[in-house]
PDB file of N, CA and C in Angstrom:
ATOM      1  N   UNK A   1      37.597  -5.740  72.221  1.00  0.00           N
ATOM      2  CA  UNK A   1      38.841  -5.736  71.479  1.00  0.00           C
ATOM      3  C   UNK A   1      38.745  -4.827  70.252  1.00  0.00           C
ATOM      4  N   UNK A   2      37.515  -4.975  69.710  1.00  0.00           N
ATOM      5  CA  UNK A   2      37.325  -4.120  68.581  1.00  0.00           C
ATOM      6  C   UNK A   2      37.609  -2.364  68.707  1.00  0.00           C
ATOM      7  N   UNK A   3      36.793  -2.177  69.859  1.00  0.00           N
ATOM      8  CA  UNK A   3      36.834  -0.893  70.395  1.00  0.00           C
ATOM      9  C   UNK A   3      38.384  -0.223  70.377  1.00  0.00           C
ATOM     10  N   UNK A   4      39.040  -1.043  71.445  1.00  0.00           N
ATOM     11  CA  UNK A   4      40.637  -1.367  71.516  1.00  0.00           C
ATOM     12  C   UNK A   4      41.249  -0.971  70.156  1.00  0.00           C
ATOM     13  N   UNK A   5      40.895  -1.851  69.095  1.00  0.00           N
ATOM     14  CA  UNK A   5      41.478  -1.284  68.176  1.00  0.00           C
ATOM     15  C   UNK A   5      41.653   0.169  67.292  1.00  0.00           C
ATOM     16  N   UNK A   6      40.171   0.285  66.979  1.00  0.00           N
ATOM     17  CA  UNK A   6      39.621   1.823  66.637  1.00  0.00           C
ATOM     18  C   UNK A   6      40.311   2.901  67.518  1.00  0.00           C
ATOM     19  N   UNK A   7      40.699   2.677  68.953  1.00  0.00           N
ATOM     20  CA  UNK A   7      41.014   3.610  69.696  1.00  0.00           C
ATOM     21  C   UNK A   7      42.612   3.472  69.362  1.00  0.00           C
ATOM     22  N   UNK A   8      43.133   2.636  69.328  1.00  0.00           N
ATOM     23  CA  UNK A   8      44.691   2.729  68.230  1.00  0.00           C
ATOM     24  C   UNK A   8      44.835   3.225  67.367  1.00  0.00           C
ATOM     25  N   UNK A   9      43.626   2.903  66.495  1.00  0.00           N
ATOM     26  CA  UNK A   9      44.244   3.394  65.056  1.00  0.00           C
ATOM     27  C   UNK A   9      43.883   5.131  64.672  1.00  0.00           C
ATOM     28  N   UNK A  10      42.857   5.274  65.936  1.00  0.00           N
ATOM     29  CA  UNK A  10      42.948   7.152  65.975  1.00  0.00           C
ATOM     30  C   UNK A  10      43.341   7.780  66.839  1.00  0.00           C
ATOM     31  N   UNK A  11      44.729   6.839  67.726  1.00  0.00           N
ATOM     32  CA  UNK A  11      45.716   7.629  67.914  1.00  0.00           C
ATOM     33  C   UNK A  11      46.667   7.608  67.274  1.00  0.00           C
ATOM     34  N   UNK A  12      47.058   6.635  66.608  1.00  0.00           N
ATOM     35  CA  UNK A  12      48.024   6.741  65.300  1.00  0.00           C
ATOM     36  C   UNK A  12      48.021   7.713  63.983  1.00  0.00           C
ATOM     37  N   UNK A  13      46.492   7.727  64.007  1.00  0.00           N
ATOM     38  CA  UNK A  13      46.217   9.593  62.875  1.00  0.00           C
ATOM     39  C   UNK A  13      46.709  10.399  63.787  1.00  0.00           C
ATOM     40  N   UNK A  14      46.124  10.660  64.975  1.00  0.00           N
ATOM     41  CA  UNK A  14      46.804  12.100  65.886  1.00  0.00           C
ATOM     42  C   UNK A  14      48.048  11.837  65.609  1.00  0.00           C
ATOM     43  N   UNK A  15      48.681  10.867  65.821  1.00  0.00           N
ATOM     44  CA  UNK A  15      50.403  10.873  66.460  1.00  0.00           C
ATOM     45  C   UNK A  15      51.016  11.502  64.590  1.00  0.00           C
ATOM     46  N   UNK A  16      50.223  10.822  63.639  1.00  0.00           N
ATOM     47  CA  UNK A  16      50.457  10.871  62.371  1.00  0.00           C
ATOM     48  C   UNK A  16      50.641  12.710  62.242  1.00  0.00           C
ATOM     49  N   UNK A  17      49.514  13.359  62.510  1.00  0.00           N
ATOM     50  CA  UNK A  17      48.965  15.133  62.089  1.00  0.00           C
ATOM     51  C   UNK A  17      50.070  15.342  62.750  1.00  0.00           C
ATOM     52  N   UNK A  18      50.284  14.721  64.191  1.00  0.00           N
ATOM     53  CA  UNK A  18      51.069  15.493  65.137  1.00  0.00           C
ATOM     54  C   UNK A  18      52.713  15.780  64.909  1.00  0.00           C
ATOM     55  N   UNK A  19      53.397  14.602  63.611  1.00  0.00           N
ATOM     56  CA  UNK A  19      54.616  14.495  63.348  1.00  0.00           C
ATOM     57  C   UNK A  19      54.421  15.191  62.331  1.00  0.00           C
ATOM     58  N   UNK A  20      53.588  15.523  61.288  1.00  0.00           N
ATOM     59  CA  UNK A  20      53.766  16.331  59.917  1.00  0.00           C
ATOM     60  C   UNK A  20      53.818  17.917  60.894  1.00  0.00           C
ATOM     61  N   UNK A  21      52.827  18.180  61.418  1.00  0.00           N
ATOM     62  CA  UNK A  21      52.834  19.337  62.172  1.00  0.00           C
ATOM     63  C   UNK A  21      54.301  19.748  62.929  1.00  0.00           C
ATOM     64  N   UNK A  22      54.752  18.868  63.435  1.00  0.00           N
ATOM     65  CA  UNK A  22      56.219  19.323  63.836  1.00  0.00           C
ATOM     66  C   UNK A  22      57.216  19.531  62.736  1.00  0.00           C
ATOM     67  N   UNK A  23      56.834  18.560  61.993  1.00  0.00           N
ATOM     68  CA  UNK A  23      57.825  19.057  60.758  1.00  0.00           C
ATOM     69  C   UNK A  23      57.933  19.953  59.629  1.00  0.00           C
ATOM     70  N   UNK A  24      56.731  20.670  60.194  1.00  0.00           N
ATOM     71  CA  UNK A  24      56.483  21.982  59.294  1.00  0.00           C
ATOM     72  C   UNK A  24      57.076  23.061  60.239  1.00  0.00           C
ATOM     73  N   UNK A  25      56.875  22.618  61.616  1.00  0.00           N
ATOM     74  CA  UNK A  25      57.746  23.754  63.000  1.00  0.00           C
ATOM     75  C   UNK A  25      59.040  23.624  62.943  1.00  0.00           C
ATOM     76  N   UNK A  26      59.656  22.420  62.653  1.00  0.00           N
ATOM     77  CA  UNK A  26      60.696  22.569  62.196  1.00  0.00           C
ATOM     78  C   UNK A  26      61.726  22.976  61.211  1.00  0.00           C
ATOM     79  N   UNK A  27      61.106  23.680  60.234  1.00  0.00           N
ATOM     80  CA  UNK A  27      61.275  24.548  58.784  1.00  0.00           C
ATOM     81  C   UNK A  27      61.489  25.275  59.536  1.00  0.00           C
ATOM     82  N   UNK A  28      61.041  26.363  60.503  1.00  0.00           N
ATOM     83  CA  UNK A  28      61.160  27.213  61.255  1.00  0.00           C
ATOM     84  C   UNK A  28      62.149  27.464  62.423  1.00  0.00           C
ATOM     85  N   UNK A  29      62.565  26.387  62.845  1.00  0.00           N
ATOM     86  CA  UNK A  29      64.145  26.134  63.718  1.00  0.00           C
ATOM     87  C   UNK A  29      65.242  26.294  63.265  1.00  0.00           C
ATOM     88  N   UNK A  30      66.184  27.368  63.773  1.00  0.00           N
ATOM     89  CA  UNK A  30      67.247  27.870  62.748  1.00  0.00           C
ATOM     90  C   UNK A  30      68.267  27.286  64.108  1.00  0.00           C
ATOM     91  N   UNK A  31      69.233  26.376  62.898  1.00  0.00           N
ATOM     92  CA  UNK A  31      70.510  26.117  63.636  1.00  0.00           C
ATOM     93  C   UNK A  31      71.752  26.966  63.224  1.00  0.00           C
ATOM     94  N   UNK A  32      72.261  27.640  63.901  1.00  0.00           N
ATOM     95  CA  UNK A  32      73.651  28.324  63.546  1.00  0.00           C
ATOM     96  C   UNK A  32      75.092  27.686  63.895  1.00  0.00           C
ATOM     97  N   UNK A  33      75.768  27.331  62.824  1.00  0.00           N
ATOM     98  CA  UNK A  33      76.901  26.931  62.963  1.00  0.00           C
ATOM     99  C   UNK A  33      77.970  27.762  62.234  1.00  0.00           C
ATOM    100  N   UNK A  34      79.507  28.038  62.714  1.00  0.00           N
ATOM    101  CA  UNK A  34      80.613  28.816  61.973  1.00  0.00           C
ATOM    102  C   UNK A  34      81.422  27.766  62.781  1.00  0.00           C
ATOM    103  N   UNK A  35      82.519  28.168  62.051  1.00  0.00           N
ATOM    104  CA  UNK A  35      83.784  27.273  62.000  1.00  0.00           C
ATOM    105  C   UNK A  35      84.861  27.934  62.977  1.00  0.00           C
ATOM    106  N   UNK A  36      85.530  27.321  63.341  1.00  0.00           N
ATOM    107  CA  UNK A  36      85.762  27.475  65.064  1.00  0.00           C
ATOM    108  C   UNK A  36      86.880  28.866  65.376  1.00  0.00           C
ATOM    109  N   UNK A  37      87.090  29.634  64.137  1.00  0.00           N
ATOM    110  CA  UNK A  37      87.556  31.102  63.767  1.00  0.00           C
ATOM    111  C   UNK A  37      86.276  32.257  63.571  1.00  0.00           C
ATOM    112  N   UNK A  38      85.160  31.563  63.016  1.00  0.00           N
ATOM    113  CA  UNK A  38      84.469  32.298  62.810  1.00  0.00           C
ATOM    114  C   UNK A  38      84.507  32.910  61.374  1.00  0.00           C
ATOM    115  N   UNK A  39      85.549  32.354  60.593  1.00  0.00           N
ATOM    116  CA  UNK A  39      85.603  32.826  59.312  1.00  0.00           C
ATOM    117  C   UNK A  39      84.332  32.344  58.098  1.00  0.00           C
ATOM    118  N   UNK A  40      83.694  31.205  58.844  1.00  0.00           N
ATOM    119  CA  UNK A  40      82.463  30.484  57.986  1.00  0.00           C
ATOM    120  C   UNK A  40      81.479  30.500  59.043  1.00  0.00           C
ATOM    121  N   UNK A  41      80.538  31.303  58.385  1.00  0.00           N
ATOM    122  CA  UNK A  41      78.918  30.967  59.136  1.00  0.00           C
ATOM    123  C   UNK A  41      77.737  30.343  58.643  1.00  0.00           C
ATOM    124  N   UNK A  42      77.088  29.156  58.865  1.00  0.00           N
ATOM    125  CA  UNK A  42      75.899  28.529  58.117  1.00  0.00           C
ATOM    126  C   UNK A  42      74.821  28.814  58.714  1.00  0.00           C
ATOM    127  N   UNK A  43      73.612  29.042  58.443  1.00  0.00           N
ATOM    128  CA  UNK A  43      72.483  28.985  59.020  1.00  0.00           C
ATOM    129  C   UNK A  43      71.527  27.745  58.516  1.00  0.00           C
ATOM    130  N   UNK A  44      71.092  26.933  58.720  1.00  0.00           N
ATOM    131  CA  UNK A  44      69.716  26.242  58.444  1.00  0.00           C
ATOM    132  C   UNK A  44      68.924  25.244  59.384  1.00  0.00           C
ATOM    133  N   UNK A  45      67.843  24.811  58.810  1.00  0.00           N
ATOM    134  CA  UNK A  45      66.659  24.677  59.444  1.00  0.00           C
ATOM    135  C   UNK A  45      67.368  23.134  59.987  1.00  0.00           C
ATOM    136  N   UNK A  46      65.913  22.826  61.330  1.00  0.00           N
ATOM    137  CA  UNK A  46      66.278  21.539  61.624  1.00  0.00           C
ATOM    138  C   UNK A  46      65.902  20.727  60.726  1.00  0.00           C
ATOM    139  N   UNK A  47      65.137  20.710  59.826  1.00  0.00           N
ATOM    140  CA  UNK A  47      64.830  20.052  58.607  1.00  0.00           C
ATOM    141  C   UNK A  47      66.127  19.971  57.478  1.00  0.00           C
ATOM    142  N   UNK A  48      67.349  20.258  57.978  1.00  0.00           N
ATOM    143  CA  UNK A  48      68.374  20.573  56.683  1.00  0.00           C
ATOM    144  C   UNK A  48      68.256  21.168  55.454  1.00  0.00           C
ATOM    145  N   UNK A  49      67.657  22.349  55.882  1.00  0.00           N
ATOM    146  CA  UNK A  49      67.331  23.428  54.848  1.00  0.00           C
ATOM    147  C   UNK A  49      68.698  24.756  54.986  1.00  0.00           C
ATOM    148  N   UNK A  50      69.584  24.779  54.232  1.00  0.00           N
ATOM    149  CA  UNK A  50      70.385  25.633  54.156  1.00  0.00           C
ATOM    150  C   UNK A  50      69.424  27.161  53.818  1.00  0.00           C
ATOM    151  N   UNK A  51      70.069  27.892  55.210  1.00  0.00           N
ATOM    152  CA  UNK A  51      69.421  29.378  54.646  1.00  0.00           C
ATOM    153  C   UNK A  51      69.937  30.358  54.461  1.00  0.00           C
ATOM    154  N   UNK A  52      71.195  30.588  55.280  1.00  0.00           N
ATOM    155  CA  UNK A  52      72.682  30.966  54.673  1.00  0.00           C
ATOM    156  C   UNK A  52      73.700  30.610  54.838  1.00  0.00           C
ATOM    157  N   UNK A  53      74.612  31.599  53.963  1.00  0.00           N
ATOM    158  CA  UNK A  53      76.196  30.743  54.404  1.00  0.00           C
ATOM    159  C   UNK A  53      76.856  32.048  54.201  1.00  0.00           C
ATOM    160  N   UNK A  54      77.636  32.527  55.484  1.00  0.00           N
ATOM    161  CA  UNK A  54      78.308  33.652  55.598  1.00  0.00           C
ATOM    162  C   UNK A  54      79.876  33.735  55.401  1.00  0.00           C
ATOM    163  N   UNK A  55      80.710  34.051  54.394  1.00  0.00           N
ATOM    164  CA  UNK A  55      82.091  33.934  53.906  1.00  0.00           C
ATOM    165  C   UNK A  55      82.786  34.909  54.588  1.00  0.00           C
ATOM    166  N   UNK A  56      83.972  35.205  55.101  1.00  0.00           N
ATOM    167  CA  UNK A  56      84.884  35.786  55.333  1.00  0.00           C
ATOM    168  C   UNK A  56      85.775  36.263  54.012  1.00  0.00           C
ATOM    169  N   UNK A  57      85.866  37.318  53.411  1.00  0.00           N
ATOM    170  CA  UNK A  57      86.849  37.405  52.503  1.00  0.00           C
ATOM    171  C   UNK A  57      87.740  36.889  52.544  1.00  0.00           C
ATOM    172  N   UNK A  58      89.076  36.447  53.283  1.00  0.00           N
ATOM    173  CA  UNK A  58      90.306  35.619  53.865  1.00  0.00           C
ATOM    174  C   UNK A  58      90.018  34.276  53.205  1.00  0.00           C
ATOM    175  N   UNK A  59      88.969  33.792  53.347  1.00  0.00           N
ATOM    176  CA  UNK A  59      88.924  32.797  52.585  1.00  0.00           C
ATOM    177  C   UNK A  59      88.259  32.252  50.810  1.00  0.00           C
ATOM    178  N   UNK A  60      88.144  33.816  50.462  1.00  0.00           N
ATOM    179  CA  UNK A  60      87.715  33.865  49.122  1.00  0.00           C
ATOM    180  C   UNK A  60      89.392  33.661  48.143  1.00  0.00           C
ATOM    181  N   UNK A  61      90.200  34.038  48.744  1.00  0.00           N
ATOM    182  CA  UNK A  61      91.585  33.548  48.307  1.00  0.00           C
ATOM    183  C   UNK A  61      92.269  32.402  48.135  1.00  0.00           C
ATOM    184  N   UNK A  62      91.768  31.426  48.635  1.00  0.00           N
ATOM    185  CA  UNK A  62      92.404  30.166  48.735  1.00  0.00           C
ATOM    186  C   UNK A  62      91.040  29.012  48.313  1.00  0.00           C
ATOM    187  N   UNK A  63      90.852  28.720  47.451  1.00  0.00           N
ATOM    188  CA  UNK A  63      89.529  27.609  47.231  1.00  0.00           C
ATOM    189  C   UNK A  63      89.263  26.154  47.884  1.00  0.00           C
ATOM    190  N   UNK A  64      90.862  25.897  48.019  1.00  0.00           N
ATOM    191  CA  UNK A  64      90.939  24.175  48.746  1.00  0.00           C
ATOM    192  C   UNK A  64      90.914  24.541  50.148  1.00  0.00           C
ATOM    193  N   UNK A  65      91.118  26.033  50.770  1.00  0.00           N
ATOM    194  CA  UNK A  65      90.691  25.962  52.202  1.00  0.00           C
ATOM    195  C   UNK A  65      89.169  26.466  52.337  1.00  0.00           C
ATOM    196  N   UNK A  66      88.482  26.720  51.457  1.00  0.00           N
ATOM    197  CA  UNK A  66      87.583  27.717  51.338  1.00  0.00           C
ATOM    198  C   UNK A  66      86.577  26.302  51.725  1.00  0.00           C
ATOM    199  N   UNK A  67      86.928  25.416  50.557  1.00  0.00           N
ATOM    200  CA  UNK A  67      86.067  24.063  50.583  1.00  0.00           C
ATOM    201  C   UNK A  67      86.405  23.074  51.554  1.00  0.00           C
ATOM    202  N   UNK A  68      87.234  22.908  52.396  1.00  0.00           N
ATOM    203  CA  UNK A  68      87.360  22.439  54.058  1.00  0.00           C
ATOM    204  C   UNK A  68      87.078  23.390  54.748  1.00  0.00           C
ATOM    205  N   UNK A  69      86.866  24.459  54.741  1.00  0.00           N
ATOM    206  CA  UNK A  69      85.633  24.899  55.675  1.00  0.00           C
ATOM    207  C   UNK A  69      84.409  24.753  55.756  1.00  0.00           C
ATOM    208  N   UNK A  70      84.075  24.332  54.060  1.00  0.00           N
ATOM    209  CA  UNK A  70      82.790  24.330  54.042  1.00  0.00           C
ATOM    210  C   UNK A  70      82.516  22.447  54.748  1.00  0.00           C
ATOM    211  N   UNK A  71      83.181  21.880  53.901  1.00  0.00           N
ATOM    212  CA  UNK A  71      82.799  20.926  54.013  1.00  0.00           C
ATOM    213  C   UNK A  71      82.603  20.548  55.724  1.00  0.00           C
ATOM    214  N   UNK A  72      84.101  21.016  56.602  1.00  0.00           N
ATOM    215  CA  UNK A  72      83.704  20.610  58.142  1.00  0.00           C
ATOM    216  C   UNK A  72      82.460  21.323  58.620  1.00  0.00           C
ATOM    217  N   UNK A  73      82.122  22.694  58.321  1.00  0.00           N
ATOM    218  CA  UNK A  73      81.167  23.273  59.144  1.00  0.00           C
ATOM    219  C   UNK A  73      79.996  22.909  58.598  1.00  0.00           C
ATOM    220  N   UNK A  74      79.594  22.711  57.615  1.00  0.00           N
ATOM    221  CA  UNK A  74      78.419  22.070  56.874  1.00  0.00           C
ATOM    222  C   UNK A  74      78.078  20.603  57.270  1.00  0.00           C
ATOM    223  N   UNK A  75      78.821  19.765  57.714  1.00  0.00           N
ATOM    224  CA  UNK A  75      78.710  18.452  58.283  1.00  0.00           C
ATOM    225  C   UNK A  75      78.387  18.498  60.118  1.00  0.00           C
ATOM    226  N   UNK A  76      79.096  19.497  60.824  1.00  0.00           N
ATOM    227  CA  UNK A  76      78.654  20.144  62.038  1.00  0.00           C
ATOM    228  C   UNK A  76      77.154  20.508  61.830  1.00  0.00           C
ATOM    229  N   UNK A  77      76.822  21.104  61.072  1.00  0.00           N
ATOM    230  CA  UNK A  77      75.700  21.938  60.913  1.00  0.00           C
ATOM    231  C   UNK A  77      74.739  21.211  61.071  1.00  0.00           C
ATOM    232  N   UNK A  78      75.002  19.838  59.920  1.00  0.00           N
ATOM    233  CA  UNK A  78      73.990  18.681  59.476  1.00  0.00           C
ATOM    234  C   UNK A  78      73.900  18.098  60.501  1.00  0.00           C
ATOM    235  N   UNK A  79      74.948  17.775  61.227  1.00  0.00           N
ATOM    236  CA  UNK A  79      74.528  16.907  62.452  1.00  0.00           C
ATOM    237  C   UNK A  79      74.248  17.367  63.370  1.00  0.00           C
ATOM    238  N   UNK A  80      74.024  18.111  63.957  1.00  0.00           N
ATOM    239  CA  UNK A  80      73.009  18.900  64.896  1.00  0.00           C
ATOM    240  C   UNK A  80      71.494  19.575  64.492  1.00  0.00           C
ATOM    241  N   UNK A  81      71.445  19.920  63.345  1.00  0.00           N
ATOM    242  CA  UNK A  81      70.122  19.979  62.968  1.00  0.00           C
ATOM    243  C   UNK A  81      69.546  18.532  63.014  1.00  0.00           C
ATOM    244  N   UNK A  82      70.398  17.936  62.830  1.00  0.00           N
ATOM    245  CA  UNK A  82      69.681  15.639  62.612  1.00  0.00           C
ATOM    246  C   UNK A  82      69.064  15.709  64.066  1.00  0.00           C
ATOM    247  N   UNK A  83      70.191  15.685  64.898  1.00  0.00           N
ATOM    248  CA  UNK A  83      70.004  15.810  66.482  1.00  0.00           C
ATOM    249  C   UNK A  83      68.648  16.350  66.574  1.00  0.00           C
ATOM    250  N   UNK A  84      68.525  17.685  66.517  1.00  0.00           N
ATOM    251  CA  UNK A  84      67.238  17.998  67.146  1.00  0.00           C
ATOM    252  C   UNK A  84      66.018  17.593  66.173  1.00  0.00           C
ATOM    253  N   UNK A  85      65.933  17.502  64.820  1.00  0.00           N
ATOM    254  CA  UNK A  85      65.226  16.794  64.328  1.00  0.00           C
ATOM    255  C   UNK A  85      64.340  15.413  64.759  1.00  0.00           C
ATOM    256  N   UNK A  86      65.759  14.583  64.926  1.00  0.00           N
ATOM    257  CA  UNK A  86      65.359  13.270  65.196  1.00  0.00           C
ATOM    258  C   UNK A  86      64.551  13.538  66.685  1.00  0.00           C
ATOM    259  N   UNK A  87      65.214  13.893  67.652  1.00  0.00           N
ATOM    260  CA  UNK A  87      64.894  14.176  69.208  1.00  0.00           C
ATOM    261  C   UNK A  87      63.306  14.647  69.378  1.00  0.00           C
ATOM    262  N   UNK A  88      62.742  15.752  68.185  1.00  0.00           N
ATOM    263  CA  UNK A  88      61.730  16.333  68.128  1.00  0.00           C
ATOM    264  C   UNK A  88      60.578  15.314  68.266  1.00  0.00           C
ATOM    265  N   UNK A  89      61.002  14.483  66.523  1.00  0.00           N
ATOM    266  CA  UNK A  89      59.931  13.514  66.046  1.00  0.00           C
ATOM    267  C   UNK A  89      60.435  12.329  67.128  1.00  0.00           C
ATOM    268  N   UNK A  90      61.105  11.882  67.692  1.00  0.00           N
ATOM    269  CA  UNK A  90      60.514  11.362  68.460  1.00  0.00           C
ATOM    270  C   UNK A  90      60.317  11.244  69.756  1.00  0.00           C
ATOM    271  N   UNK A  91      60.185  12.311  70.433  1.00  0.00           N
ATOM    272  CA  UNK A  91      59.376  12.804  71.235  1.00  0.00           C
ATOM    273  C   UNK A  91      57.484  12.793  71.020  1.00  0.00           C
ATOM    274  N   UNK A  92      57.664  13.468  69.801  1.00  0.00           N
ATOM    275  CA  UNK A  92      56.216  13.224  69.085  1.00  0.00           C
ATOM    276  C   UNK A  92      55.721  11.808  68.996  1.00  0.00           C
ATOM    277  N   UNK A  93      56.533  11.065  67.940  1.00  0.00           N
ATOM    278  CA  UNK A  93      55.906   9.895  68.097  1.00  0.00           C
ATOM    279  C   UNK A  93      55.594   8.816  69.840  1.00  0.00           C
ATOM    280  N   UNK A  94      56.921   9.098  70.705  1.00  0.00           N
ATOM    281  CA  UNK A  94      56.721   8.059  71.852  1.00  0.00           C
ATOM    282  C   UNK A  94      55.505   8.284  72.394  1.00  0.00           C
ATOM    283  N   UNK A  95      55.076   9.292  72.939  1.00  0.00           N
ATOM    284  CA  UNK A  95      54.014  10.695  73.076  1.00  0.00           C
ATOM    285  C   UNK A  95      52.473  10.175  72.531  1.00  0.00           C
ATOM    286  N   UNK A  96      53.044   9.756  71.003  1.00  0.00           N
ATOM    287  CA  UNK A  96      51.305   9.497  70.823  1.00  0.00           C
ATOM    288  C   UNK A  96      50.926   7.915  69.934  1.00  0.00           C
ATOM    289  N   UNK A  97      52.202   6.946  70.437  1.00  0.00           N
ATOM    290  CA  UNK A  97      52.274   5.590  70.230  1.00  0.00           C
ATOM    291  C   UNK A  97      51.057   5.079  71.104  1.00  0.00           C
ATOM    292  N   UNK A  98      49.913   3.633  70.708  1.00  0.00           N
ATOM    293  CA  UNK A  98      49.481   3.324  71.825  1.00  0.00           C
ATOM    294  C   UNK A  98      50.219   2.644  72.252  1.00  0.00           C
ATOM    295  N   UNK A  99      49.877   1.720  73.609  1.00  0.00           N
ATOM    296  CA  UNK A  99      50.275   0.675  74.530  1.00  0.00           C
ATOM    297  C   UNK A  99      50.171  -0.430  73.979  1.00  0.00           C
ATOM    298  N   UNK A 100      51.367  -0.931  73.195  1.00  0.00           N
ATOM    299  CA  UNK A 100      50.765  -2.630  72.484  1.00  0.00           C
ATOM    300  C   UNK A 100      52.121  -3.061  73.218  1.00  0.00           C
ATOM    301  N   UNK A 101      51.695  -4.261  73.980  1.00  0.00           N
ATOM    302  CA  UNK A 101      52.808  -5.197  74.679  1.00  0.00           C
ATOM    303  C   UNK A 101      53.482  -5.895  73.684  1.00  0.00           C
ATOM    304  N   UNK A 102      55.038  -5.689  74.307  1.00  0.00           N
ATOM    305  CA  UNK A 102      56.211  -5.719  73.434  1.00  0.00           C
ATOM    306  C   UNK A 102      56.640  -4.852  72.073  1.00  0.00           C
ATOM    307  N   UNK A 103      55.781  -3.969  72.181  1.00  0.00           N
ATOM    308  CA  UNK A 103      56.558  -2.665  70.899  1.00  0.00           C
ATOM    309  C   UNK A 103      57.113  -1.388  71.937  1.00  0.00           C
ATOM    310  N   UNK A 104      58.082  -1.927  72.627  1.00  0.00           N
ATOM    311  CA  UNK A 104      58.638  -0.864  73.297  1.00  0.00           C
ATOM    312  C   UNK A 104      59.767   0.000  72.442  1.00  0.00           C
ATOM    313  N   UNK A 105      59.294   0.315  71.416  1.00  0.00           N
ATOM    314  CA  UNK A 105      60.595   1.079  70.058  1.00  0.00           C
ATOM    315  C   UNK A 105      61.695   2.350  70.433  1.00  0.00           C
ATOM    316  N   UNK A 106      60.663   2.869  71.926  1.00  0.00           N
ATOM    317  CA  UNK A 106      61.140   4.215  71.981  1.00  0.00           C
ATOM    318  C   UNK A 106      61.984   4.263  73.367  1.00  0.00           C
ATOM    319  N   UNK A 107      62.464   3.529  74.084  1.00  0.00           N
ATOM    320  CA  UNK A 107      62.666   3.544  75.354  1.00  0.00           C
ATOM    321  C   UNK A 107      64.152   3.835  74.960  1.00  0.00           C
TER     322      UNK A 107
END
């Protein structure tokens, strides 16, 4: 049983390296979102790292539409970078969970 255990708890460091390690690959995953004209373009990471944001002049004229663009395509943006975020890590974690009866978390 002892053994048993030790062999858990250093797959839980791997599974541990193995989720920081993705989440440094994921700094590196660029999600692109624009707004369904194309007049707003966002770029950022699956980590929700904004890396740009591309304006259309057309909308440098008007500020209360300028900021419902931002706000819808920036919330698009966020939630699909979450998506593959979340999907990533846990993939990672199910991957390098051990076998303990009744912690089925990931199914």
């Amino acid at each position: 049983m002892f053994g048993d255990l030790m062999g858990m708890m250093g797959k839980l460091k791997e599974t541990q390296k193995k989720v920081e390690e993705t989440k440094k690959r994921l700094d590196t995953v660029l999600i692109d979102e624009k707004s369904s004209d194309e007049k707003l373009k966002i770029t950022l990471t699956a980590n929700r790292t904004i890396k740009s944001i591309s304006i259309d002049e057309s909308l440098l004229q008007d500020k209360e539409e300028l900021e419902d663009y931002l706000i819808l395509t920036l919330n698009k943006a966020i939630e699909r970078a979450t998506q593959v975020n979340e999907a990533e890590l846990a993939a990672v974690a199910k991957d390098g969970m051990p076998n303990i009866p009744g912690m089925d978390m990931f199914k």
